[in-house]
Structures are given as structure tokens and as C-alpha cells.
C-alpha atoms as a PDB file:
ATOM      1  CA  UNK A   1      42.240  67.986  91.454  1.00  0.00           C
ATOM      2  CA  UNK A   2      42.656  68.738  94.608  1.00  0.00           C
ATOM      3  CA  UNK A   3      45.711  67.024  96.733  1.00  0.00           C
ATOM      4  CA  UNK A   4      43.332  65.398  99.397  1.00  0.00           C
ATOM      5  CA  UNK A   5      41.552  63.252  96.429  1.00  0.00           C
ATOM      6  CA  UNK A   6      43.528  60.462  97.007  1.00  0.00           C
ATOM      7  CA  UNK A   7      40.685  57.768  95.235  1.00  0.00           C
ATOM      8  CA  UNK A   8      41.840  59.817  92.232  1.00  0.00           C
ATOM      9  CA  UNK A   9      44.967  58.257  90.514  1.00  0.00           C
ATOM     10  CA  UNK A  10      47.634  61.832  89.039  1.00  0.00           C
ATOM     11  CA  UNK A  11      46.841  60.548  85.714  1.00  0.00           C
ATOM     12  CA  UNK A  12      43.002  60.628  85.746  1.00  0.00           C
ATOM     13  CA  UNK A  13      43.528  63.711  87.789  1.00  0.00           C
ATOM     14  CA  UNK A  14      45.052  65.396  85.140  1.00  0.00           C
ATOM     15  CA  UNK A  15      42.561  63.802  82.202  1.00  0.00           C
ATOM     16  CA  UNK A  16      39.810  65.541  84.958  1.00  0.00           C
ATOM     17  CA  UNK A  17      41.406  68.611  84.752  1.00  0.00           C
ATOM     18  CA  UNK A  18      42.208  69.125  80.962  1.00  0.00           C
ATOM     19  CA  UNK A  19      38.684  68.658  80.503  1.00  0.00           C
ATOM     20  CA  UNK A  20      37.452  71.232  82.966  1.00  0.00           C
ATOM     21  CA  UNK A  21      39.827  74.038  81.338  1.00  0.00           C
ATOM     22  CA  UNK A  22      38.718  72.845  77.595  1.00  0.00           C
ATOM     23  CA  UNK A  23      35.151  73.856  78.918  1.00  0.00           C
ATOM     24  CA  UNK A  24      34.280  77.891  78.112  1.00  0.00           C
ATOM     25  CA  UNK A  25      34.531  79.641  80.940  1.00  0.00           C
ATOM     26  CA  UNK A  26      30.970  80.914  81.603  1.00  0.00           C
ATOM     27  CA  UNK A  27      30.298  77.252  81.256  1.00  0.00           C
ATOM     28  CA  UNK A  28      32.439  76.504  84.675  1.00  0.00           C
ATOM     29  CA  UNK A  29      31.222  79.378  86.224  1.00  0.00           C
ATOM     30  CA  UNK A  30      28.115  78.000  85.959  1.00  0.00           C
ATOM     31  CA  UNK A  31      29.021  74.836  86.961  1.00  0.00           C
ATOM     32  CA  UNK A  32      30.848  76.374  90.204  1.00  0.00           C
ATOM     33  CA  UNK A  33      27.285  78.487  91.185  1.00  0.00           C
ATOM     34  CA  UNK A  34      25.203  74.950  90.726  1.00  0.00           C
ATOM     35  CA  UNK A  35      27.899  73.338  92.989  1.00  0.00           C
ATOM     36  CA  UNK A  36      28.000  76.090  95.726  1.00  0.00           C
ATOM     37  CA  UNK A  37      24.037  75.938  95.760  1.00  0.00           C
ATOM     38  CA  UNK A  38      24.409  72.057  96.139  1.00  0.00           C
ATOM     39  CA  UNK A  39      26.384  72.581  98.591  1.00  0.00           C
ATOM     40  CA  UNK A  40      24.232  75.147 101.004  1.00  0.00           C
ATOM     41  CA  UNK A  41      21.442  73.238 100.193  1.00  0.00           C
ATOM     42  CA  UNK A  42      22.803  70.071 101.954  1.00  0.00           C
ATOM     43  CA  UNK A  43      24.455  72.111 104.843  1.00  0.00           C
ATOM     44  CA  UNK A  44      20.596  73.907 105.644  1.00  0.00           C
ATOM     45  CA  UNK A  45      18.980  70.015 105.254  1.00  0.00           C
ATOM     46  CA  UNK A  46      21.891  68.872 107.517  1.00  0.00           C
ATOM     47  CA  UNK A  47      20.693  72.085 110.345  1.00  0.00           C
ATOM     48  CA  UNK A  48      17.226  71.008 109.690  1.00  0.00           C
ATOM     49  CA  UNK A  49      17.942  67.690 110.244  1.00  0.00           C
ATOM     50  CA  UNK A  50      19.342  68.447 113.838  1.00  0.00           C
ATOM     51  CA  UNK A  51      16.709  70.467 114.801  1.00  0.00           C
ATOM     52  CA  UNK A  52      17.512  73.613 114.343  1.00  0.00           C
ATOM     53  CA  UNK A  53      14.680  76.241 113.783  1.00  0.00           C
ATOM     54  CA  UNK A  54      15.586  79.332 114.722  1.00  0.00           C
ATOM     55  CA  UNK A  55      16.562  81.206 110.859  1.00  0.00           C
ATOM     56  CA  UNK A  56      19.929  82.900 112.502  1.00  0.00           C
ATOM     57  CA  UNK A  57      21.065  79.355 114.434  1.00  0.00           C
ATOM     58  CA  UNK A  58      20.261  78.065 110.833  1.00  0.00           C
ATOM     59  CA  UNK A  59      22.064  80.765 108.932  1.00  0.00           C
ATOM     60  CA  UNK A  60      25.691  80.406 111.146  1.00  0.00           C
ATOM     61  CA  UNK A  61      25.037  76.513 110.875  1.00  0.00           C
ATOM     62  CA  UNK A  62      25.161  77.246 106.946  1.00  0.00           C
ATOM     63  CA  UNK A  63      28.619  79.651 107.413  1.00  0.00           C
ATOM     64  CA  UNK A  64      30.645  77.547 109.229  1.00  0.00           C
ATOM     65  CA  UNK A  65      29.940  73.993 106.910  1.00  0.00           C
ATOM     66  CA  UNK A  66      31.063  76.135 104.233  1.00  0.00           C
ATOM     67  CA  UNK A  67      34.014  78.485 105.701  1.00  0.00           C
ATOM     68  CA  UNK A  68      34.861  76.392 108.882  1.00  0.00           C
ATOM     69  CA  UNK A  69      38.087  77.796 109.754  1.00  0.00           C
ATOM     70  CA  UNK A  70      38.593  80.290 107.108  1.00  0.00           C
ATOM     71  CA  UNK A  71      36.166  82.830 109.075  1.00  0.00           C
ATOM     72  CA  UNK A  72      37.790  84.225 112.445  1.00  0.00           C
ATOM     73  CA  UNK A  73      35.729  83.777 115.673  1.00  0.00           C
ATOM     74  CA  UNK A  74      35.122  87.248 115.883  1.00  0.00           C
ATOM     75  CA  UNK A  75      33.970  87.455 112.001  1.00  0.00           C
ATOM     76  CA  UNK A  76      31.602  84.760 112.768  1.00  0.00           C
ATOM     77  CA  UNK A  77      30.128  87.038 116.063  1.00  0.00           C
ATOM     78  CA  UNK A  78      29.867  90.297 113.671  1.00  0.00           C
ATOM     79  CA  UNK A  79      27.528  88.142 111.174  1.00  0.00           C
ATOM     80  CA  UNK A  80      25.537  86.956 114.180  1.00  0.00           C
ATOM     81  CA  UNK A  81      24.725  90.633 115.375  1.00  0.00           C
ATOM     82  CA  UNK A  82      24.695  91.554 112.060  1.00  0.00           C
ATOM     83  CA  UNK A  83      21.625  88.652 111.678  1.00  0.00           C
ATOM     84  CA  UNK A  84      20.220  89.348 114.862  1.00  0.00           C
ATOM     85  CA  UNK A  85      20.069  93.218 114.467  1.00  0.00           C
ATOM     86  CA  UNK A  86      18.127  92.662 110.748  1.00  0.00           C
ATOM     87  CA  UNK A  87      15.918  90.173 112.812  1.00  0.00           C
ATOM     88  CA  UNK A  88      14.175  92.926 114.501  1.00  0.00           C
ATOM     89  CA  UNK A  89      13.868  95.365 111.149  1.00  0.00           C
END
């Protein structure tokens, strides 16, 4: 589990854990893909939810809940043009 859990006493941590490697590992895959599709799902609700309309301002609303600061500034700008360009396709 992940440091920042700190509700989560080291022992049940660790129970969590040996349990998630016992599962197969399609079976976690799977698990990860319904998480990460959780996950968008709340971040586009959350955009919705403050008005947002326009599908690009939605789109980079959905990037940076999920990559915050992993994605450079200058990242985020190249998949904004790279939005806006397929906009007018």
C-alpha cells in the first residue's frame, strides 16, 4: 500500500497486499483498467460539474486530475494543439 495511506495500519497493509499478488495476474490487470475508468469517469463528472462544455477544456480537465505534475507544461500545450488541430478534421 501506498506510504500516504496512513488510515491503513503496516500490518493490514501487508495482509492487503499478499492478497493482491495471490490474485492471477490478468485478474489485477483487470482490476487496474476498471479502476483507471473509475477514475476518468469521476474526473469528466467533476469538469461537468464546473461547467465546462467545451470537449478539449473537458479533455485537459481529465489529463491533469490524472497526471497533475507528472506531465510538463509544455507536454500539456502539445496535447492541447494536438486536440485543437483534430477539432477542425
Amino acid at each position: 500500500m501506498s506510504e500516504t495511506a496512513l488510515d491503513t495500519s503496516p500490518a493490514m497493509a501487508r495482509e492487503l497486499r499478499r492478497r493482491l499478488l495471490a490474485r492471477p495476474g490478468s485478474e489485477r490487470v483487470v482490476m487496474a483498467a476498471r479502476m483507471f475508468h473509475t477514475i476518468k469517469a469521476l474526473a469528466e463528472s467533476r469538469a461537468l460539474a464546473a461547467g465546462l462544455v467545451d470537449a478539449v477544456e473537458i479533455r485537459m480537465a481529465v489529463l491533469r486530475h490524472l497526471y497533475g505534475d507528472e506531465l510538463s507544461p509544455d507536454t500539456y500545450a502539445g496535447v492541447r494543439a494536438r486536440l485543437e488541430a483534430s477539432r477542425t478534421v
